[in-house]
PDB file of N, CA and C in Angstrom:
ATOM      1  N   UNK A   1      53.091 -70.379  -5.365  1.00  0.00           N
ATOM      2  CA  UNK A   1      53.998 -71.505  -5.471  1.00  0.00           C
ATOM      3  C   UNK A   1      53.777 -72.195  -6.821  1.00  0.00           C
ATOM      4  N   UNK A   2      54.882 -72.479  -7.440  1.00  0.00           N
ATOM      5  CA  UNK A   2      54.682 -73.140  -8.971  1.00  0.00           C
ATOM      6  C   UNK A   2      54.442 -74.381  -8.848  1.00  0.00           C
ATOM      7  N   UNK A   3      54.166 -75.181  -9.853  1.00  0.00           N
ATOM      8  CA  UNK A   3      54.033 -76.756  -9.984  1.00  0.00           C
ATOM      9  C   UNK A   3      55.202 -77.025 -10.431  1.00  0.00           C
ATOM     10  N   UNK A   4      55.264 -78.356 -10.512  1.00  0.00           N
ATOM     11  CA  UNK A   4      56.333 -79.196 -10.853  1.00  0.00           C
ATOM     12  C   UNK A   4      55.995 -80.014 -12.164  1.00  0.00           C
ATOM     13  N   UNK A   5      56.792 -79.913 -13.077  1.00  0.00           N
ATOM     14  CA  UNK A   5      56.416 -80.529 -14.402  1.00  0.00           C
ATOM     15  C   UNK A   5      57.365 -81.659 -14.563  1.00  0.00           C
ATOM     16  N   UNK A   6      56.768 -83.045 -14.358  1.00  0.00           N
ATOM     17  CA  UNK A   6      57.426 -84.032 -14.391  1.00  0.00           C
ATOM     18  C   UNK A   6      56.832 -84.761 -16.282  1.00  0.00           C
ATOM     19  N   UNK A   7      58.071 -85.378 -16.745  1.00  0.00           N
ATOM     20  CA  UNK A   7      57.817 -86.103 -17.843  1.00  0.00           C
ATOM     21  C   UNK A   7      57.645 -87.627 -17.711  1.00  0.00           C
ATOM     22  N   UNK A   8      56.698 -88.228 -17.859  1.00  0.00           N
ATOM     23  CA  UNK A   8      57.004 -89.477 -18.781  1.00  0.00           C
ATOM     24  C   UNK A   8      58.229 -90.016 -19.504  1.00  0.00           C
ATOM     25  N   UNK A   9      59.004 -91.049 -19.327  1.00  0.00           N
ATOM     26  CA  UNK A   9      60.090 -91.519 -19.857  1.00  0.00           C
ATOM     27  C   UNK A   9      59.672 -91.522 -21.730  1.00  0.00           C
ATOM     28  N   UNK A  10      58.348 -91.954 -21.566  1.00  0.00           N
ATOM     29  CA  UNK A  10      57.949 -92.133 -22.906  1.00  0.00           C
ATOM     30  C   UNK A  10      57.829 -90.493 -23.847  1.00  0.00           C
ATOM     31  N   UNK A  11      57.387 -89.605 -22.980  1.00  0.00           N
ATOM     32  CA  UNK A  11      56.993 -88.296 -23.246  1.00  0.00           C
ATOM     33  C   UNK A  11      58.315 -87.729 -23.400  1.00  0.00           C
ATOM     34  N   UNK A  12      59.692 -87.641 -22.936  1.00  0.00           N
ATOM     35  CA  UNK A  12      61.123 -87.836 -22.631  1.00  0.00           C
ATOM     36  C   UNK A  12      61.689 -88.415 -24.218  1.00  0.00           C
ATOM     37  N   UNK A  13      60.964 -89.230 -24.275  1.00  0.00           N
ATOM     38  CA  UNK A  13      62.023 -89.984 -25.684  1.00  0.00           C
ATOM     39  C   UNK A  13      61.494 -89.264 -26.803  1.00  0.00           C
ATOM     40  N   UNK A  14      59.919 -89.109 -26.920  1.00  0.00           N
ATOM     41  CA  UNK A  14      59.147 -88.275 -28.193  1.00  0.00           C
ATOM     42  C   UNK A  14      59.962 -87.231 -27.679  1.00  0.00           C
ATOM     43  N   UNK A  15      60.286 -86.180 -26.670  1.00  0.00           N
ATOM     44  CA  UNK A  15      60.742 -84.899 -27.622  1.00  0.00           C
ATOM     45  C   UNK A  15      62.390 -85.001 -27.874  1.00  0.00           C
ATOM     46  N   UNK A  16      62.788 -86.156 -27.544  1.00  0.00           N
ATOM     47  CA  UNK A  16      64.338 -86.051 -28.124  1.00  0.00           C
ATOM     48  C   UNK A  16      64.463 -86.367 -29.417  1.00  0.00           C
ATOM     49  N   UNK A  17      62.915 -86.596 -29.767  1.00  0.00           N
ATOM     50  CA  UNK A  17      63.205 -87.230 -31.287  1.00  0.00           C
ATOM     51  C   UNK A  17      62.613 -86.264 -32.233  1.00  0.00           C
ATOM     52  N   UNK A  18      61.903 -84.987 -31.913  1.00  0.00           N
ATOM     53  CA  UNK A  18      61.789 -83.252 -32.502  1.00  0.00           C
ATOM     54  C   UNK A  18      63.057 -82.673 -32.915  1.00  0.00           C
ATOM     55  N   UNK A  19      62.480 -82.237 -34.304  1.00  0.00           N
ATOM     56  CA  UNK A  19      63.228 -81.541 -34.729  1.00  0.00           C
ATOM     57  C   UNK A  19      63.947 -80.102 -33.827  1.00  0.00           C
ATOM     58  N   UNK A  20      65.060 -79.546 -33.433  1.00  0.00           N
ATOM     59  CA  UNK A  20      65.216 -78.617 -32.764  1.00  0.00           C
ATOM     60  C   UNK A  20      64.508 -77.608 -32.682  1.00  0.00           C
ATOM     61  N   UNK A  21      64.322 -76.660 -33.692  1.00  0.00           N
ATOM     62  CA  UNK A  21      62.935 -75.611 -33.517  1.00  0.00           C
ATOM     63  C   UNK A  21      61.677 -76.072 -33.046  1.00  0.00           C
ATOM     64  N   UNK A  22      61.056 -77.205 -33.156  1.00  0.00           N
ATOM     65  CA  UNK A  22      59.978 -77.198 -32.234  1.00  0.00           C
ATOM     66  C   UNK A  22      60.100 -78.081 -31.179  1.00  0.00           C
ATOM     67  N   UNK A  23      61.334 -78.842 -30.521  1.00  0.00           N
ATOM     68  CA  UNK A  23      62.060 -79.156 -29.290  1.00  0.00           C
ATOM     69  C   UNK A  23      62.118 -77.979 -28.359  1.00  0.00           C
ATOM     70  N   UNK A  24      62.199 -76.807 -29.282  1.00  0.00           N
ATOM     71  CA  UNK A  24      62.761 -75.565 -28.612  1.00  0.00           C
ATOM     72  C   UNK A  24      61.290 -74.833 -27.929  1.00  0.00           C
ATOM     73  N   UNK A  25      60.469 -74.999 -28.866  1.00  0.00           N
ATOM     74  CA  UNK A  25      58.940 -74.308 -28.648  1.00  0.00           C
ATOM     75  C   UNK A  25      58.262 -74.813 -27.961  1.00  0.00           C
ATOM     76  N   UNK A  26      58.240 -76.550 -27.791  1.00  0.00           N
ATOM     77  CA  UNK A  26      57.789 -77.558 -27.065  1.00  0.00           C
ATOM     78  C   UNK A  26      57.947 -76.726 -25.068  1.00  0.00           C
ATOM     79  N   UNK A  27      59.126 -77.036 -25.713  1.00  0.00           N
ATOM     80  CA  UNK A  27      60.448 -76.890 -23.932  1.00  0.00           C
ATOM     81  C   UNK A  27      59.454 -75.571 -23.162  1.00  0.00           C
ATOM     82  N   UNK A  28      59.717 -74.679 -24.252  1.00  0.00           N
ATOM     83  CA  UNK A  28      58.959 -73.030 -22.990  1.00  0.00           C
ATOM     84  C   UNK A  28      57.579 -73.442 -23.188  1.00  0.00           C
ATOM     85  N   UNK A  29      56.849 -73.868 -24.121  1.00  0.00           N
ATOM     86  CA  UNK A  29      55.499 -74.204 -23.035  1.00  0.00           C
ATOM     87  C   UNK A  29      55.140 -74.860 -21.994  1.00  0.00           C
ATOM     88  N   UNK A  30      56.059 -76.150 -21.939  1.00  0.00           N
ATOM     89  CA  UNK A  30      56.140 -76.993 -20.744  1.00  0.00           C
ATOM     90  C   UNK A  30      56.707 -76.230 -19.489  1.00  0.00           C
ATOM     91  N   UNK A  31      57.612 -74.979 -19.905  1.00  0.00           N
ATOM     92  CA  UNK A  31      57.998 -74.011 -18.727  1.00  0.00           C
ATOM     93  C   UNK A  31      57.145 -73.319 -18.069  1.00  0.00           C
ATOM     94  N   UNK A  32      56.084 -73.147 -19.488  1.00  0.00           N
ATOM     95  CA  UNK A  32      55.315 -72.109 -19.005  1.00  0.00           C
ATOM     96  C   UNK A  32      53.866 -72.616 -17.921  1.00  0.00           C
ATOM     97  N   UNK A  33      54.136 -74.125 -17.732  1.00  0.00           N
ATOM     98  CA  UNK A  33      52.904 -74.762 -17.677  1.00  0.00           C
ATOM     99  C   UNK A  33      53.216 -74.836 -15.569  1.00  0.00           C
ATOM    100  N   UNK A  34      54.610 -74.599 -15.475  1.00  0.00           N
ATOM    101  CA  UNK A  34      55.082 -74.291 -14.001  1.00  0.00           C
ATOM    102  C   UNK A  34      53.897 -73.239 -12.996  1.00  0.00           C
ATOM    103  N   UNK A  35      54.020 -72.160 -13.919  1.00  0.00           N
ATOM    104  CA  UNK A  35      53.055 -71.106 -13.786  1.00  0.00           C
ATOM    105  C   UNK A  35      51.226 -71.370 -13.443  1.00  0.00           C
ATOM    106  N   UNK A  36      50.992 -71.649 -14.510  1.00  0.00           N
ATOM    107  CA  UNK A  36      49.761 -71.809 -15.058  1.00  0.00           C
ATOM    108  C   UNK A  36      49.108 -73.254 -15.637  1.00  0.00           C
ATOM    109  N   UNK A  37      48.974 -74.364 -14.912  1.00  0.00           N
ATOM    110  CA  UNK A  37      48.886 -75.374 -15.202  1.00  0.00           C
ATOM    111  C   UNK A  37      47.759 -75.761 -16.487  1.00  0.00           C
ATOM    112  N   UNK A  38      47.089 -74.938 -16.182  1.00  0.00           N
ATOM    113  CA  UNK A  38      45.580 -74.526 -17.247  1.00  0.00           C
ATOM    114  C   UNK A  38      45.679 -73.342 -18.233  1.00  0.00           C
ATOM    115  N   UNK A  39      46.814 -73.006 -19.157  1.00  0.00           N
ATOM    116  CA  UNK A  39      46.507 -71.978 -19.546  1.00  0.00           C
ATOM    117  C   UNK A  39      45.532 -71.895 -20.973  1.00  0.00           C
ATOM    118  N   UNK A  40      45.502 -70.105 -21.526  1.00  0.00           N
ATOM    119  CA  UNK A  40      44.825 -70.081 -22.199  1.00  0.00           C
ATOM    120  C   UNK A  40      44.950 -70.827 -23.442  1.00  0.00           C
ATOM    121  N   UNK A  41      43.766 -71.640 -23.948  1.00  0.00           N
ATOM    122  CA  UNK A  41      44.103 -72.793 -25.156  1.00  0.00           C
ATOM    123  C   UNK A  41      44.553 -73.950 -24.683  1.00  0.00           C
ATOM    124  N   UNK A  42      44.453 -74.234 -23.434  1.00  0.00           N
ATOM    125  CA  UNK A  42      44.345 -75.648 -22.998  1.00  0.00           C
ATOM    126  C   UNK A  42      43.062 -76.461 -23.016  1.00  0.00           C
ATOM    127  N   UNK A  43      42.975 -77.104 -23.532  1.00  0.00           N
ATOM    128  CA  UNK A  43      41.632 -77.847 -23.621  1.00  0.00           C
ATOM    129  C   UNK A  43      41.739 -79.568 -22.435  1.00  0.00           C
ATOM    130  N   UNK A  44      40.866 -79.669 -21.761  1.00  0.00           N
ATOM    131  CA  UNK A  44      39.625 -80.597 -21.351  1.00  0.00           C
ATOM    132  C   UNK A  44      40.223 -81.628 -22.510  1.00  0.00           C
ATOM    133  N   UNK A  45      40.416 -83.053 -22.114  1.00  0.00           N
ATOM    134  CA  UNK A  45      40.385 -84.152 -23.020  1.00  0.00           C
ATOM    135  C   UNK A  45      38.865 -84.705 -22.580  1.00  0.00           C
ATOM    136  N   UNK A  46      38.371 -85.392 -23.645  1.00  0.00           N
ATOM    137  CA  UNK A  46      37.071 -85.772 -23.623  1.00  0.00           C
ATOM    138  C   UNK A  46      37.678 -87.502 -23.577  1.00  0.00           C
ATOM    139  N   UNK A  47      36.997 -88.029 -22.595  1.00  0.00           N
ATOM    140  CA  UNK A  47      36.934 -89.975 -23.256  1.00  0.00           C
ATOM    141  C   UNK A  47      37.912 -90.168 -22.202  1.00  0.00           C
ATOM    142  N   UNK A  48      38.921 -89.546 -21.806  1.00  0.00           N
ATOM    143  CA  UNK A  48      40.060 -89.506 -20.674  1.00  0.00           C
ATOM    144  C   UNK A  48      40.265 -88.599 -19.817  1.00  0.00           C
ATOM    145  N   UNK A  49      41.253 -88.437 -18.942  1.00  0.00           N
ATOM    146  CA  UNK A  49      41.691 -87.844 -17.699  1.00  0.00           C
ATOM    147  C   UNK A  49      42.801 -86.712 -18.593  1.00  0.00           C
ATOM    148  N   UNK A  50      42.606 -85.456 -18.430  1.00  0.00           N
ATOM    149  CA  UNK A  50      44.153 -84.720 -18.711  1.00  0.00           C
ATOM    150  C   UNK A  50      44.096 -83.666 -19.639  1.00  0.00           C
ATOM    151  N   UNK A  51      44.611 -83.079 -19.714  1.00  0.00           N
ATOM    152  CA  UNK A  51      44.222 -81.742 -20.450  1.00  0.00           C
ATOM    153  C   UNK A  51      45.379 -81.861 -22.002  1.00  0.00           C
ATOM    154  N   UNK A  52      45.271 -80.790 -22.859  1.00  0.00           N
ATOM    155  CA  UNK A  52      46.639 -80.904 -24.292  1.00  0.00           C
ATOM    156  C   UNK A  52      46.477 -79.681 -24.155  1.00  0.00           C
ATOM    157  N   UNK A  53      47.765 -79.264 -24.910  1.00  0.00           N
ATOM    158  CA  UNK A  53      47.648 -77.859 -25.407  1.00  0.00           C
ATOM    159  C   UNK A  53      48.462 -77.934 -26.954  1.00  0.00           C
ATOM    160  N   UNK A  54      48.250 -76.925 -27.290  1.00  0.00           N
ATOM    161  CA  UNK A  54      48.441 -77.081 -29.300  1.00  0.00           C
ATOM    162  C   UNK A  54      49.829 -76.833 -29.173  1.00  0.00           C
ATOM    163  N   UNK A  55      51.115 -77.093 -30.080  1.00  0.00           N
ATOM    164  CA  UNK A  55      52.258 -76.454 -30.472  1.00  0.00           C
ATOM    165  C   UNK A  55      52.519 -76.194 -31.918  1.00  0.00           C
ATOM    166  N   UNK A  56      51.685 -75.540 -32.676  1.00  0.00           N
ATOM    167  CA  UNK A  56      52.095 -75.721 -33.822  1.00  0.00           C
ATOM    168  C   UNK A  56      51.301 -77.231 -34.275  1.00  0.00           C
ATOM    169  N   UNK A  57      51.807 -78.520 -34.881  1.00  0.00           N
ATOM    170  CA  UNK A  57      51.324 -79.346 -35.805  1.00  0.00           C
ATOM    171  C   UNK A  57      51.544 -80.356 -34.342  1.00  0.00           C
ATOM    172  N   UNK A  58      51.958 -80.045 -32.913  1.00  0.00           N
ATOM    173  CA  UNK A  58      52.216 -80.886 -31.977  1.00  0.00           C
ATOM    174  C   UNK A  58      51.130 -80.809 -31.109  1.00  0.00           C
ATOM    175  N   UNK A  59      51.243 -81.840 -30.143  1.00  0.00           N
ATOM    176  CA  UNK A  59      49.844 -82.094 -28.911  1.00  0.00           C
ATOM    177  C   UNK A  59      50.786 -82.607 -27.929  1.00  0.00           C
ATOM    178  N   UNK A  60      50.510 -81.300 -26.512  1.00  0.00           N
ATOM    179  CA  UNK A  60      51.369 -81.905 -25.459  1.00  0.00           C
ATOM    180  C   UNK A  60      49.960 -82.327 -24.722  1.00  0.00           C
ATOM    181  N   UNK A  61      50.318 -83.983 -24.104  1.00  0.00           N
ATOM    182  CA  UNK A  61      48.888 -84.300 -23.173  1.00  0.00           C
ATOM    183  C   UNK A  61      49.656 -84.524 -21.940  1.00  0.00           C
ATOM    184  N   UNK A  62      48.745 -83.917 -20.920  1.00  0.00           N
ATOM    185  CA  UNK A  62      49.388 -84.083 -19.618  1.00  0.00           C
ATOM    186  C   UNK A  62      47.886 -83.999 -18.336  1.00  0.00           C
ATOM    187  N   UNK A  63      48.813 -84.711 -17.357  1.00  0.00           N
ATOM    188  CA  UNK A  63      47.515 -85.158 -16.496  1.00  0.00           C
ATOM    189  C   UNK A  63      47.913 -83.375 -15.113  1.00  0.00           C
ATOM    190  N   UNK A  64      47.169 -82.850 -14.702  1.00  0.00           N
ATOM    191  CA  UNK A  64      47.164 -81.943 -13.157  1.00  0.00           C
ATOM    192  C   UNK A  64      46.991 -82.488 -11.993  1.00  0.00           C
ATOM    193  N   UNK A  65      47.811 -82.711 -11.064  1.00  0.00           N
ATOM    194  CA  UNK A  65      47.532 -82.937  -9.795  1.00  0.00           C
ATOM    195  C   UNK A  65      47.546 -81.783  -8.716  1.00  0.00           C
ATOM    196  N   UNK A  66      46.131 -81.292  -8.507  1.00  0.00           N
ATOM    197  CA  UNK A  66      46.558 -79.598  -7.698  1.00  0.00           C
ATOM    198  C   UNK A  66      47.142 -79.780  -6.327  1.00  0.00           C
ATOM    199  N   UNK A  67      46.610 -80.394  -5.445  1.00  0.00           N
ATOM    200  CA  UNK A  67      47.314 -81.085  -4.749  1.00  0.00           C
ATOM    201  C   UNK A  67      48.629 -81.665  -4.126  1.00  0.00           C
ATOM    202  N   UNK A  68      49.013 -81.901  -5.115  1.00  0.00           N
ATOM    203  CA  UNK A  68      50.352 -82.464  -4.767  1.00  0.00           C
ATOM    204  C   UNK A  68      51.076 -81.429  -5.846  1.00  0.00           C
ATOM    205  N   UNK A  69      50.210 -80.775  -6.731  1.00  0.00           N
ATOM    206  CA  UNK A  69      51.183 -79.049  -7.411  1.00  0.00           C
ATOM    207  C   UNK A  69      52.263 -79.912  -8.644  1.00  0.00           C
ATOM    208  N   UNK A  70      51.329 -80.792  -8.948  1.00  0.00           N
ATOM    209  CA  UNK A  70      52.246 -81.485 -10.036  1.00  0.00           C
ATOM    210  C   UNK A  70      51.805 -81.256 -11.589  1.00  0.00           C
ATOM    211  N   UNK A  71      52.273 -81.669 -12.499  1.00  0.00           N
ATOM    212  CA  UNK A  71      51.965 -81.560 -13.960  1.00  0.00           C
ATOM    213  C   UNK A  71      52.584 -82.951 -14.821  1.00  0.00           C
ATOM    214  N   UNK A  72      52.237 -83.798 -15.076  1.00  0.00           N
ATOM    215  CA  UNK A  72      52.937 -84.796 -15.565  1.00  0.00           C
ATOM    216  C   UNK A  72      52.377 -84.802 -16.597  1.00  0.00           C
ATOM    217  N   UNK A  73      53.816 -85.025 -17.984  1.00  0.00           N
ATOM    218  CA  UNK A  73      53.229 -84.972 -19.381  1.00  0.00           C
ATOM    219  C   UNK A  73      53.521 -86.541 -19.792  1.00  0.00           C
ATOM    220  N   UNK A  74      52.356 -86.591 -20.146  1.00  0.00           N
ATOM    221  CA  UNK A  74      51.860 -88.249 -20.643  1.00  0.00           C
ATOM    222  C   UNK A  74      52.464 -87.928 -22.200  1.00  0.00           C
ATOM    223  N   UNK A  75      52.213 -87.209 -23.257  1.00  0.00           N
ATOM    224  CA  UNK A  75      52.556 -87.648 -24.239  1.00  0.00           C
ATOM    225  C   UNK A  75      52.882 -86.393 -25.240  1.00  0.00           C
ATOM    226  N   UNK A  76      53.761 -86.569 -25.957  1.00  0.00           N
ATOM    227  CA  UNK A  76      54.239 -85.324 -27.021  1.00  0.00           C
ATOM    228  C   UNK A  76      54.446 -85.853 -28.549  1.00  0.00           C
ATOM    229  N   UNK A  77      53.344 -85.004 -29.088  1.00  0.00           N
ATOM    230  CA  UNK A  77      53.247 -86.189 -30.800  1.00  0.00           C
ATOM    231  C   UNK A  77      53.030 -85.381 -31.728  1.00  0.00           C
ATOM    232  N   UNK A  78      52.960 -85.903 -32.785  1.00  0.00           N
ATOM    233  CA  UNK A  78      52.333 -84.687 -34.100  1.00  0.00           C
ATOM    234  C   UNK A  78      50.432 -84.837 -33.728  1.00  0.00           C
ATOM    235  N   UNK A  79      50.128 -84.195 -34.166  1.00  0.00           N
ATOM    236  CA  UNK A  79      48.307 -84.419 -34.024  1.00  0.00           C
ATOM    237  C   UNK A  79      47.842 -85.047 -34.462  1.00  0.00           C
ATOM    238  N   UNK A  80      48.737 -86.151 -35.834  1.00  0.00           N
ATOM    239  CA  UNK A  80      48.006 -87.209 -36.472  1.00  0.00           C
ATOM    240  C   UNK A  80      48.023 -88.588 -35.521  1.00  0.00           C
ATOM    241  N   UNK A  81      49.144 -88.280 -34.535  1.00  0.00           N
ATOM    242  CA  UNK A  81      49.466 -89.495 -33.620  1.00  0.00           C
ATOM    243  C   UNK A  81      49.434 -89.990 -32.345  1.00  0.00           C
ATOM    244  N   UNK A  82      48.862 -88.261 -32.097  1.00  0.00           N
ATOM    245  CA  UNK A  82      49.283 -88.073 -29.898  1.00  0.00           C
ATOM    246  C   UNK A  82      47.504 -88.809 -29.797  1.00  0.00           C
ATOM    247  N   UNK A  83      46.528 -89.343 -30.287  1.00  0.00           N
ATOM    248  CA  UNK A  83      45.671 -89.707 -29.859  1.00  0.00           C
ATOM    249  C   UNK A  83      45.353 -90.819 -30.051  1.00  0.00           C
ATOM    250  N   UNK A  84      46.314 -91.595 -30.871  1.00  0.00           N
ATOM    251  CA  UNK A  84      46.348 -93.030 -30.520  1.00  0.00           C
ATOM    252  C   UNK A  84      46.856 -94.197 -29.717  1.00  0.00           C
TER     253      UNK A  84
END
């Protein structure tokens, strides 16, 4: 059974504001995250709750609920910004 990948309104507005090619690259990893909530090159956030994974010059952060089979993405940024 897959998870459910819910966005953040805030996480929602950062990728409407991506350029289309990496709007586009963003989108199928977040598809792919249905699957595999942990995949390979997901890293453990240290200091907080929630895992990122890389896109290129982007950082998707998102919290796992196994449980309830959820995925909620807290935040989508360039890497100079998703950690502030």
């Amino acid at each position: 059974m897959d998870y459910r990948v819910l966005l953040k309104n805030s996480a929602e507005k950062e990728l409407e504001r991506l350029p289309v090619k990496t709007h586009d690259r963003i989108v199928e990893c977040l598809l792919l995250l249905r699957e595999d909530p942990r995949p390979a090159g997901a890293r453990k956030l240290q200091g907080r709750e929630g895992y990122r994974i890389r896109v290129g010059n982007y950082r998707i952060l998102y919290l796992v609920d196994d449980s309830g089979r959820k995925v909620e993405v807290v935040s989508i940024a360039h890497r100079r910004d998703v950690y502030r």
